[in-house]
PDB file of N, CA and C in Angstrom:
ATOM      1  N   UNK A   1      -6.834  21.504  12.888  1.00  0.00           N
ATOM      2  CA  UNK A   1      -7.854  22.123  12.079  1.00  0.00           C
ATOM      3  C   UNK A   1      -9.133  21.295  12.187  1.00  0.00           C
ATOM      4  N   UNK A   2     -10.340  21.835  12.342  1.00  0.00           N
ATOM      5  CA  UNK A   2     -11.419  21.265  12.236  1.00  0.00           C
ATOM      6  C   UNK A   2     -12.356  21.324  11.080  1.00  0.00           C
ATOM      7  N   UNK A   3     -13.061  20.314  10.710  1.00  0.00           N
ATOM      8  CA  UNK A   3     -13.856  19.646   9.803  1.00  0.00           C
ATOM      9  C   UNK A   3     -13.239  20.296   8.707  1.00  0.00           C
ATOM     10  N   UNK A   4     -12.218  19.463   8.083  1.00  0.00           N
ATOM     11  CA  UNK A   4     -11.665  19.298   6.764  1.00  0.00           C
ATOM     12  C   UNK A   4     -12.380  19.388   5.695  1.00  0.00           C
ATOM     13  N   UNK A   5     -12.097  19.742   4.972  1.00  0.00           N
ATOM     14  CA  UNK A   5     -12.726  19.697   3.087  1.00  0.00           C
ATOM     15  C   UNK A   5     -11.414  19.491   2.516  1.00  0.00           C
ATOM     16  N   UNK A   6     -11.665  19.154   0.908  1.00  0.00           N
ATOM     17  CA  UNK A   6     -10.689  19.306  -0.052  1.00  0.00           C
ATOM     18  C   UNK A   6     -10.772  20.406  -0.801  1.00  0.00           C
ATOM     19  N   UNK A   7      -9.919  20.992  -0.612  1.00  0.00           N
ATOM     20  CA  UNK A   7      -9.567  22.518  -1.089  1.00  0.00           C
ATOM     21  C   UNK A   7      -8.902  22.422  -2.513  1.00  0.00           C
ATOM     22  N   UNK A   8      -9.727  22.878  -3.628  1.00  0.00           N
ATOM     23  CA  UNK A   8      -9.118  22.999  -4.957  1.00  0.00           C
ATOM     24  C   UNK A   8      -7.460  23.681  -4.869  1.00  0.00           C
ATOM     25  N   UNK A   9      -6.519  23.359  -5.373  1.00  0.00           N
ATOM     26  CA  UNK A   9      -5.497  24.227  -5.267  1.00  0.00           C
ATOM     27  C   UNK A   9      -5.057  24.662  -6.751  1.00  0.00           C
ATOM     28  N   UNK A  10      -4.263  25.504  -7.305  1.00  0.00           N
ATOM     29  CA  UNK A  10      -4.119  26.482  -7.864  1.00  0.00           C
ATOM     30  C   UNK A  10      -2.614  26.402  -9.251  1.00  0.00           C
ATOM     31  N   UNK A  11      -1.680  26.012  -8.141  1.00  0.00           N
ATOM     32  CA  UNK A  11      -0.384  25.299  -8.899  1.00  0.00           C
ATOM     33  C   UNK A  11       0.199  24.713  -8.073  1.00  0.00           C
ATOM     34  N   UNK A  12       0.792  23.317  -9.341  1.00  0.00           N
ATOM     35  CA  UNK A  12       1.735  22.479  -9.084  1.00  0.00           C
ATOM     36  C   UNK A  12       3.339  22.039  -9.585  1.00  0.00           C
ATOM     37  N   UNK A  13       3.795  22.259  -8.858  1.00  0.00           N
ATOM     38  CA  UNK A  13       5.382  22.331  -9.126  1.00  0.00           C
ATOM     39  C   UNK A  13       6.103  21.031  -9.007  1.00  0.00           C
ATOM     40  N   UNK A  14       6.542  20.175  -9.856  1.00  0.00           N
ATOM     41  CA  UNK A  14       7.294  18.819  -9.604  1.00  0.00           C
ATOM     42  C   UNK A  14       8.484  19.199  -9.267  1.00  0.00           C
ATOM     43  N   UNK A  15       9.210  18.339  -8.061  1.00  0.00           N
ATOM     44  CA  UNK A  15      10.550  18.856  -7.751  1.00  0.00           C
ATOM     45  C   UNK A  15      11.445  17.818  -9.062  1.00  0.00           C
ATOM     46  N   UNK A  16      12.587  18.385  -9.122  1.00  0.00           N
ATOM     47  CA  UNK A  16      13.293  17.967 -10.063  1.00  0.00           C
ATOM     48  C   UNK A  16      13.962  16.299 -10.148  1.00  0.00           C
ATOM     49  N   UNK A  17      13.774  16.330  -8.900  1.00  0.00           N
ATOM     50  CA  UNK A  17      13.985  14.701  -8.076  1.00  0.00           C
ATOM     51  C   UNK A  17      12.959  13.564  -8.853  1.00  0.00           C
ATOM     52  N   UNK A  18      11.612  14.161  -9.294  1.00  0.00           N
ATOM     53  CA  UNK A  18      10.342  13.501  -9.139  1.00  0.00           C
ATOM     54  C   UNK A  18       9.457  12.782  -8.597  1.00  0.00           C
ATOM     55  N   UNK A  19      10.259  13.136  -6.575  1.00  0.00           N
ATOM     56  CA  UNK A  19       9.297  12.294  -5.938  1.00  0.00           C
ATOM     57  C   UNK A  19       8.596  13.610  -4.702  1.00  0.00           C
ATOM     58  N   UNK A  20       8.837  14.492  -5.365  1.00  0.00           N
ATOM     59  CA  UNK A  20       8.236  15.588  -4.571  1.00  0.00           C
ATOM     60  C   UNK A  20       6.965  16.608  -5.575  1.00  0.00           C
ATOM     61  N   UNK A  21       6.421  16.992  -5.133  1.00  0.00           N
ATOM     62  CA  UNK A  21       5.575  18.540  -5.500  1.00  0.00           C
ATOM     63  C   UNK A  21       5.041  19.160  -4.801  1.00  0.00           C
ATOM     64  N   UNK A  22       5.251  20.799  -5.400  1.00  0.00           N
ATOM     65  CA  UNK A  22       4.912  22.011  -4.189  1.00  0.00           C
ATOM     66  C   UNK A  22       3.319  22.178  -4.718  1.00  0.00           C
ATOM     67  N   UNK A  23       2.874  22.011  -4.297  1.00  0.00           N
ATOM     68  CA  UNK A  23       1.159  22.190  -4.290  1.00  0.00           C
ATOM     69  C   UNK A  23       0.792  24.764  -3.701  1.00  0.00           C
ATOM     70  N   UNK A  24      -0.028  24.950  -4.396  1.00  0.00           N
ATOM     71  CA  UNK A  24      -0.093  26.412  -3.779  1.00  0.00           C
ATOM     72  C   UNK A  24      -1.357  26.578  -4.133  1.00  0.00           C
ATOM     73  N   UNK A  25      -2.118  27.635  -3.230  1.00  0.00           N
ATOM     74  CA  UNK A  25      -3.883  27.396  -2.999  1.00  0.00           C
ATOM     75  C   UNK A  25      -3.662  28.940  -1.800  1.00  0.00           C
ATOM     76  N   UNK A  26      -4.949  29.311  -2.232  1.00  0.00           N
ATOM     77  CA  UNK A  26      -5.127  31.214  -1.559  1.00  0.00           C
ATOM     78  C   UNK A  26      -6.746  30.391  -0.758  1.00  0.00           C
ATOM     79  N   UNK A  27      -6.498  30.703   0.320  1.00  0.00           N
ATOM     80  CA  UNK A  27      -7.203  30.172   1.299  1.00  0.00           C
ATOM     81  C   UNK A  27      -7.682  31.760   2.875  1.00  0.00           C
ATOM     82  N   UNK A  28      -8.859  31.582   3.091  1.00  0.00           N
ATOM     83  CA  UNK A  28      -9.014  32.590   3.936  1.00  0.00           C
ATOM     84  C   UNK A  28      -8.085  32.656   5.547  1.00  0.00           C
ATOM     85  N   UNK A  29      -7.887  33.123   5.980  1.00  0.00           N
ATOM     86  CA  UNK A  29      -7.569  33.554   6.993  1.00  0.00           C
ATOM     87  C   UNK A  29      -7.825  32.401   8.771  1.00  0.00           C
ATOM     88  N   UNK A  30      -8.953  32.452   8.281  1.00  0.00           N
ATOM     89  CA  UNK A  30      -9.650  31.408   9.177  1.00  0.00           C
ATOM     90  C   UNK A  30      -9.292  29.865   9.005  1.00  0.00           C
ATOM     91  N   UNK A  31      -8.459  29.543   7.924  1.00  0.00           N
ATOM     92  CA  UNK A  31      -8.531  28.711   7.605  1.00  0.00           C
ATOM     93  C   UNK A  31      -7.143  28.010   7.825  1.00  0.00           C
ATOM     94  N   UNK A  32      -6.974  26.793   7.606  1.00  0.00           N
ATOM     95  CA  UNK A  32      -5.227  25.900   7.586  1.00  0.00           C
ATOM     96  C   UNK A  32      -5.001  25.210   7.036  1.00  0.00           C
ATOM     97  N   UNK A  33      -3.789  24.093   6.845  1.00  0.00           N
ATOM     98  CA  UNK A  33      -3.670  22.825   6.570  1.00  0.00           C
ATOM     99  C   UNK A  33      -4.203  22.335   7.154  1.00  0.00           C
ATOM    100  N   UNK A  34      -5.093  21.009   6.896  1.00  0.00           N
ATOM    101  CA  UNK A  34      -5.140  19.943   7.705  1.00  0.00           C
ATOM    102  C   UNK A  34      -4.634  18.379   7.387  1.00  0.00           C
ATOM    103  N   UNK A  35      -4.292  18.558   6.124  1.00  0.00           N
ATOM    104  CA  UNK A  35      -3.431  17.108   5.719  1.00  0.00           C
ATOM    105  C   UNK A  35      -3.609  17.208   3.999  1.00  0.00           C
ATOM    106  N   UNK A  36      -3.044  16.084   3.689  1.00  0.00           N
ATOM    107  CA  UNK A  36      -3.079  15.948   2.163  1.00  0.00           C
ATOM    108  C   UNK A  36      -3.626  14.689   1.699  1.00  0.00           C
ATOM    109  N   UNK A  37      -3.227  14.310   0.965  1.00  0.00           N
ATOM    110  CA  UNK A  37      -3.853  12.854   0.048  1.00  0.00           C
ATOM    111  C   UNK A  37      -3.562  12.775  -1.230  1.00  0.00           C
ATOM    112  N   UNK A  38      -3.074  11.557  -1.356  1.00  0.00           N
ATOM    113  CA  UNK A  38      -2.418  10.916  -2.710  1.00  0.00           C
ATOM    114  C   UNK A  38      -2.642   9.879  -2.953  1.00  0.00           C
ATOM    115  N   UNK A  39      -2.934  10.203  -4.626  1.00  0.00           N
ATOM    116  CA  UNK A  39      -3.942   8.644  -5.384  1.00  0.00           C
ATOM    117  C   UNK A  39      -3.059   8.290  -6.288  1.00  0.00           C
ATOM    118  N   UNK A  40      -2.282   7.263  -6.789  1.00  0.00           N
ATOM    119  CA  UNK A  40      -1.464   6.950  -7.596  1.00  0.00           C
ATOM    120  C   UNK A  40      -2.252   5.714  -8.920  1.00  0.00           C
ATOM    121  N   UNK A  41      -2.238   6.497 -10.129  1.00  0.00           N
ATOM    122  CA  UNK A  41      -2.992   5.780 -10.748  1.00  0.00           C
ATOM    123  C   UNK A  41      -1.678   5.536 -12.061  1.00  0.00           C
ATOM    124  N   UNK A  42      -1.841   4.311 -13.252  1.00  0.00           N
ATOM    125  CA  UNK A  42      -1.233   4.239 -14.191  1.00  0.00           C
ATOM    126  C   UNK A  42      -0.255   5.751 -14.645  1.00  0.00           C
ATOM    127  N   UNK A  43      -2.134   6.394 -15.226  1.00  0.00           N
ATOM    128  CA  UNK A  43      -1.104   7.500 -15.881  1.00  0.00           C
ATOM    129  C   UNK A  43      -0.989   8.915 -15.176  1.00  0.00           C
ATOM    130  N   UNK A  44      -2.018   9.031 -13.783  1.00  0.00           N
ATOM    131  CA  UNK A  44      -1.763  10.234 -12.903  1.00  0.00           C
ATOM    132  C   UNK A  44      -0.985  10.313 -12.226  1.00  0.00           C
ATOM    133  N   UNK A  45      -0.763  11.047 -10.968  1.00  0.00           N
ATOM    134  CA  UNK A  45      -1.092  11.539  -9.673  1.00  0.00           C
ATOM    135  C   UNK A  45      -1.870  12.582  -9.252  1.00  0.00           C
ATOM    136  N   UNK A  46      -2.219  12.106  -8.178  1.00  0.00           N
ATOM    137  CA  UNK A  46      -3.719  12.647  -7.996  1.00  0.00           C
ATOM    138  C   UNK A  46      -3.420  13.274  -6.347  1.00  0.00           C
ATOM    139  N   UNK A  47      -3.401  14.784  -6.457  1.00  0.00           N
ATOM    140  CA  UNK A  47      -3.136  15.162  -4.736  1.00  0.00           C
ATOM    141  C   UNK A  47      -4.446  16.180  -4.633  1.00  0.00           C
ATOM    142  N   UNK A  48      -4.669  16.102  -3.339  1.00  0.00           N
ATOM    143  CA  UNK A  48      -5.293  16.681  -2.527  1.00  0.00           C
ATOM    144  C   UNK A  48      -5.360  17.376  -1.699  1.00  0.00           C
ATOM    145  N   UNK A  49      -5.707  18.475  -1.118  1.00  0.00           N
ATOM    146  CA  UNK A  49      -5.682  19.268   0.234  1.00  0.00           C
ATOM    147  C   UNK A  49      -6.652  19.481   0.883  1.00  0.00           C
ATOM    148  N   UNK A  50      -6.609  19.206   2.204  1.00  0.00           N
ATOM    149  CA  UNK A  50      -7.732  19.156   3.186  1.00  0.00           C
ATOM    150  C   UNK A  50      -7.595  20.185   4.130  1.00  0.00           C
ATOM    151  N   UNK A  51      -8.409  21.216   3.788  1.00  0.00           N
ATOM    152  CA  UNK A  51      -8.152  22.041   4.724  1.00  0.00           C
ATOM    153  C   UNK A  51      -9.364  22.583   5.431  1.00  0.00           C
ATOM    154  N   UNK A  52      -8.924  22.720   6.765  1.00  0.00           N
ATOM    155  CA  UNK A  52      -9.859  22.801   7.729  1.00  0.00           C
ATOM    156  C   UNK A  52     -10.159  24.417   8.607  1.00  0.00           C
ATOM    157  N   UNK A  53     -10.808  24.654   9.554  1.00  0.00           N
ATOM    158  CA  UNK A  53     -11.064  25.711  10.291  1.00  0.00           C
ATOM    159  C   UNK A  53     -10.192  25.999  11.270  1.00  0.00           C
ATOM    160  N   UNK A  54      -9.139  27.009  11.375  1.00  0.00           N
ATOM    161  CA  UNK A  54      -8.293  26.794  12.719  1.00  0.00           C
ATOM    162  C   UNK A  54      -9.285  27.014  14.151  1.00  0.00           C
ATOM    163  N   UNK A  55      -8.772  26.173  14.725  1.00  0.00           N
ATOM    164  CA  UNK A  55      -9.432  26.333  16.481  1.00  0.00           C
ATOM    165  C   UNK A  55     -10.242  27.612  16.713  1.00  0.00           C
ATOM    166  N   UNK A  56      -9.500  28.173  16.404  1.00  0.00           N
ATOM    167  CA  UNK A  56      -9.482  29.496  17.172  1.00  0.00           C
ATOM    168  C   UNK A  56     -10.814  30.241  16.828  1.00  0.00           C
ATOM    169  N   UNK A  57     -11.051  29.995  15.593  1.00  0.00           N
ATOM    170  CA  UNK A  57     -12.144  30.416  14.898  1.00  0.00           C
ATOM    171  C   UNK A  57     -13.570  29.674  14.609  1.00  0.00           C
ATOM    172  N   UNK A  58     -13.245  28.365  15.273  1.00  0.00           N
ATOM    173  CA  UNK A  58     -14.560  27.670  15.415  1.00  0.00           C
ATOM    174  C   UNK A  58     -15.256  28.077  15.868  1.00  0.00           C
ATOM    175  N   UNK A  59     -16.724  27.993  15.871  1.00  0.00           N
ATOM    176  CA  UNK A  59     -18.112  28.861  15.983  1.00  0.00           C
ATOM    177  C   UNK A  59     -18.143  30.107  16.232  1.00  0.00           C
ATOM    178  N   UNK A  60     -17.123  30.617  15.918  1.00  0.00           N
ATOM    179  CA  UNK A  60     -17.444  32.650  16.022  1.00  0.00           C
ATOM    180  C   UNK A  60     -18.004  32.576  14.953  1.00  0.00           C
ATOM    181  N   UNK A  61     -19.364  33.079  15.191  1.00  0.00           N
ATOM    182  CA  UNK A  61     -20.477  34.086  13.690  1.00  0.00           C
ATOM    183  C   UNK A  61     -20.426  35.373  13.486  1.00  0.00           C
ATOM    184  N   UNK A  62     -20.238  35.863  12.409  1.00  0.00           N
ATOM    185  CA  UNK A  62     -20.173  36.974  11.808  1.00  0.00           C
ATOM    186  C   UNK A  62     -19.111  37.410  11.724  1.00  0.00           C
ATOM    187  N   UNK A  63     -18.188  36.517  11.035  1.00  0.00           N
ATOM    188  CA  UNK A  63     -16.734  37.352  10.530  1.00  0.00           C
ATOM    189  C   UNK A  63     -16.854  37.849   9.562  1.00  0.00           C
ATOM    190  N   UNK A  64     -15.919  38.806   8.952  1.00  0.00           N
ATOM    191  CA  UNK A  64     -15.899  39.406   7.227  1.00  0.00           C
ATOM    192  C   UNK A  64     -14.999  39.353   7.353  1.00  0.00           C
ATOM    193  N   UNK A  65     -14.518  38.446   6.487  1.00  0.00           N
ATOM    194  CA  UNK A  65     -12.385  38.331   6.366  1.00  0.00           C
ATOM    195  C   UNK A  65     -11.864  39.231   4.934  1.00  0.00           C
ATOM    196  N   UNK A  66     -11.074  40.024   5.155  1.00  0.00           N
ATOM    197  CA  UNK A  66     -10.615  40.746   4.445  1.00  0.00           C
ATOM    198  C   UNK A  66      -9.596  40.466   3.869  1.00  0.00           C
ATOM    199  N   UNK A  67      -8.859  39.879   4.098  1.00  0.00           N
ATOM    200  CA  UNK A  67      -6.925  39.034   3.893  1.00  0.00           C
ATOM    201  C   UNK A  67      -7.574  37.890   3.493  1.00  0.00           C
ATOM    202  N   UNK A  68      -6.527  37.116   2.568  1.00  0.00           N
ATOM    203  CA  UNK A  68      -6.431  35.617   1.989  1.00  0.00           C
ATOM    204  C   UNK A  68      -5.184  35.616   2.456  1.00  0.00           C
ATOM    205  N   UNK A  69      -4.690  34.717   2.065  1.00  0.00           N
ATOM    206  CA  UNK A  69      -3.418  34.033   2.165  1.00  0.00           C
ATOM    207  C   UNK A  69      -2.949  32.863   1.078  1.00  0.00           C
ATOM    208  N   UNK A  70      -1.546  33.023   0.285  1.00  0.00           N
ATOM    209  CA  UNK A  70      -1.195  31.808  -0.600  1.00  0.00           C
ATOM    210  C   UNK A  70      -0.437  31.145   0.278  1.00  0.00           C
ATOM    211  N   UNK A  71      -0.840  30.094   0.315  1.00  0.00           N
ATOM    212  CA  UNK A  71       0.218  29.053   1.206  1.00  0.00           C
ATOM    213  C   UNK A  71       0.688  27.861  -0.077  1.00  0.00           C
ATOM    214  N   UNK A  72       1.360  27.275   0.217  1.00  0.00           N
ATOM    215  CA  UNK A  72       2.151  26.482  -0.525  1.00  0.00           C
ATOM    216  C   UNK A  72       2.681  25.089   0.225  1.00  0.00           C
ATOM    217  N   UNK A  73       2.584  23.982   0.224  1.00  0.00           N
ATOM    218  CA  UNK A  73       3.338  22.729   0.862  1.00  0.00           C
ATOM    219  C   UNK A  73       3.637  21.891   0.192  1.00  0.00           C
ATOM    220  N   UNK A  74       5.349  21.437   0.676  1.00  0.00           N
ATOM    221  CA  UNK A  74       5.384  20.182   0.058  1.00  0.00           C
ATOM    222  C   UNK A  74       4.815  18.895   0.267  1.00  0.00           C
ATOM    223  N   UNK A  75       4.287  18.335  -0.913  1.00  0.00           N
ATOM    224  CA  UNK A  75       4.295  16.527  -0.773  1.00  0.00           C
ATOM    225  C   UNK A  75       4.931  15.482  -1.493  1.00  0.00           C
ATOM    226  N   UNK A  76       5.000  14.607  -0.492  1.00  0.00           N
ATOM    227  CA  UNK A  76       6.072  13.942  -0.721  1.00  0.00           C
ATOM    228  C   UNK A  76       5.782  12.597  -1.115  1.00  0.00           C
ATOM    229  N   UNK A  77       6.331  12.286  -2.023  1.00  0.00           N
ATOM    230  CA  UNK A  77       5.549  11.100  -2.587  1.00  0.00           C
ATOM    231  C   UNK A  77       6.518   9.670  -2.545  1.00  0.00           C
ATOM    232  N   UNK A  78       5.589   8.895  -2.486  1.00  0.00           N
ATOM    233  CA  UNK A  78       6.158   6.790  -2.565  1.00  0.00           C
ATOM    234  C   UNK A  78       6.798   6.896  -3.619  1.00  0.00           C
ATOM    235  N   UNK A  79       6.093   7.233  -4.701  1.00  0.00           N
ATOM    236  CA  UNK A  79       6.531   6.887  -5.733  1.00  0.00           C
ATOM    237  C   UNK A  79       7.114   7.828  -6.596  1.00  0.00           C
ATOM    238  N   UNK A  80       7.765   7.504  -7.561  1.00  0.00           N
ATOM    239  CA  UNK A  80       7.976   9.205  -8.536  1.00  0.00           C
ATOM    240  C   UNK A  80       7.306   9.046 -10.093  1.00  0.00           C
ATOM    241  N   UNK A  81       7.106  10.613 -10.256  1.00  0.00           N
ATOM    242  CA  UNK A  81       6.227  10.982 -11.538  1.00  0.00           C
ATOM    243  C   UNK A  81       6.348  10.224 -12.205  1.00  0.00           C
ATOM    244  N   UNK A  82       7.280   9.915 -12.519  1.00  0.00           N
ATOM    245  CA  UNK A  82       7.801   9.159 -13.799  1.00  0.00           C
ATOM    246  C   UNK A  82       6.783   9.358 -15.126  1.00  0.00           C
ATOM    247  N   UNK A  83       6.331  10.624 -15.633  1.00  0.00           N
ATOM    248  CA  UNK A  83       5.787  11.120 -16.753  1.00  0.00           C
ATOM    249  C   UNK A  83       4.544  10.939 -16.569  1.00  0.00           C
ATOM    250  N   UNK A  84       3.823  10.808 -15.699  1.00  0.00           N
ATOM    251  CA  UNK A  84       2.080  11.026 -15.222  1.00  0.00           C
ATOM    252  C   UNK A  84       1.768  12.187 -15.019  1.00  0.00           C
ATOM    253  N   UNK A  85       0.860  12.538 -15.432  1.00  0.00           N
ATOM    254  CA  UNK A  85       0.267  13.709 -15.251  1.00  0.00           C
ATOM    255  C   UNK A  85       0.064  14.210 -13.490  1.00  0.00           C
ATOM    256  N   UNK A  86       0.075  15.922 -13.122  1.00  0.00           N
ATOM    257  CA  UNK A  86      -0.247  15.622 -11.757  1.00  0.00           C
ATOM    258  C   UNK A  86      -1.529  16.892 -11.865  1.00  0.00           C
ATOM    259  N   UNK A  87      -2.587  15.417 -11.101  1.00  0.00           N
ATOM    260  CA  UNK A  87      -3.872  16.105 -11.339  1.00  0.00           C
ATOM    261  C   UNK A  87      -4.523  16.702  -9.803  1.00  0.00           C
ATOM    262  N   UNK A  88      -5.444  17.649  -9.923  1.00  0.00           N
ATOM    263  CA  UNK A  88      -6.099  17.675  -8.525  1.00  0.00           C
ATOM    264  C   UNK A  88      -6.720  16.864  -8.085  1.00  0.00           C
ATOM    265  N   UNK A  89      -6.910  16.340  -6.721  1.00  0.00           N
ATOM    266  CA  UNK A  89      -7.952  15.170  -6.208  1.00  0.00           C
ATOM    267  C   UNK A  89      -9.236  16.042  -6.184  1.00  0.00           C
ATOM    268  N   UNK A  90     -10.131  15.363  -6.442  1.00  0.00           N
ATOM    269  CA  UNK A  90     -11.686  16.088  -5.999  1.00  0.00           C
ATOM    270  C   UNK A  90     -12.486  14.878  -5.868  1.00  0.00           C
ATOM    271  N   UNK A  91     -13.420  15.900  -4.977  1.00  0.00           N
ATOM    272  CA  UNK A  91     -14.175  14.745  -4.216  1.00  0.00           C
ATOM    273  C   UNK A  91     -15.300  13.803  -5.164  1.00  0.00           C
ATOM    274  N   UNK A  92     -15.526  12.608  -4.456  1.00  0.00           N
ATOM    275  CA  UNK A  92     -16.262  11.498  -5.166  1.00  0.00           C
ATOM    276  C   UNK A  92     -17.539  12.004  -5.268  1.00  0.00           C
TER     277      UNK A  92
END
């Protein structure tokens, strides 16, 4: 995927384990994963999604995208919840 952003996402699901969560975010068509990011603070966690332009669609002008898409991924975490809140990352 090319030139990443952090993509607000939508809901978060702790796996029952507490070292996982399903992250879910409605994203255009044109668009993908491109990685994640995790901030581990006292009383958060703090994830992120970076999502970028697929290939395919780099510099074509003048699309009108009609379809979204909910995608959903797991992340997987060092550490577990252990009763922290899990917050969205956004940018500095």
């Amino acid at each position: 995927m090319k030139a990443p952003v952090l993509h607000p996402w939508s809901r978060a699901a702790v796996h029952p384990d507490g070292m996982g969560v399903t992250v879910s975010w409605v994203r255009d068509v044109v668009e993908g994963l491109h990685s994640t990011v995790v901030e581990y603070t006292p009383d958060s966690v703090r994830i992120g999604i970076n999502i970028g332009t697929r290939p395919g669609f780099w510099g074509v002008n003048g699309l009108v995208v009609l379809n979204v898409v909910v995608e959903h991924a797991v992340v997987h975490l060092r550490e577990p919840i252990g009763g922290r809140r899990v917050e969205m990352l956004r940018a500095a």
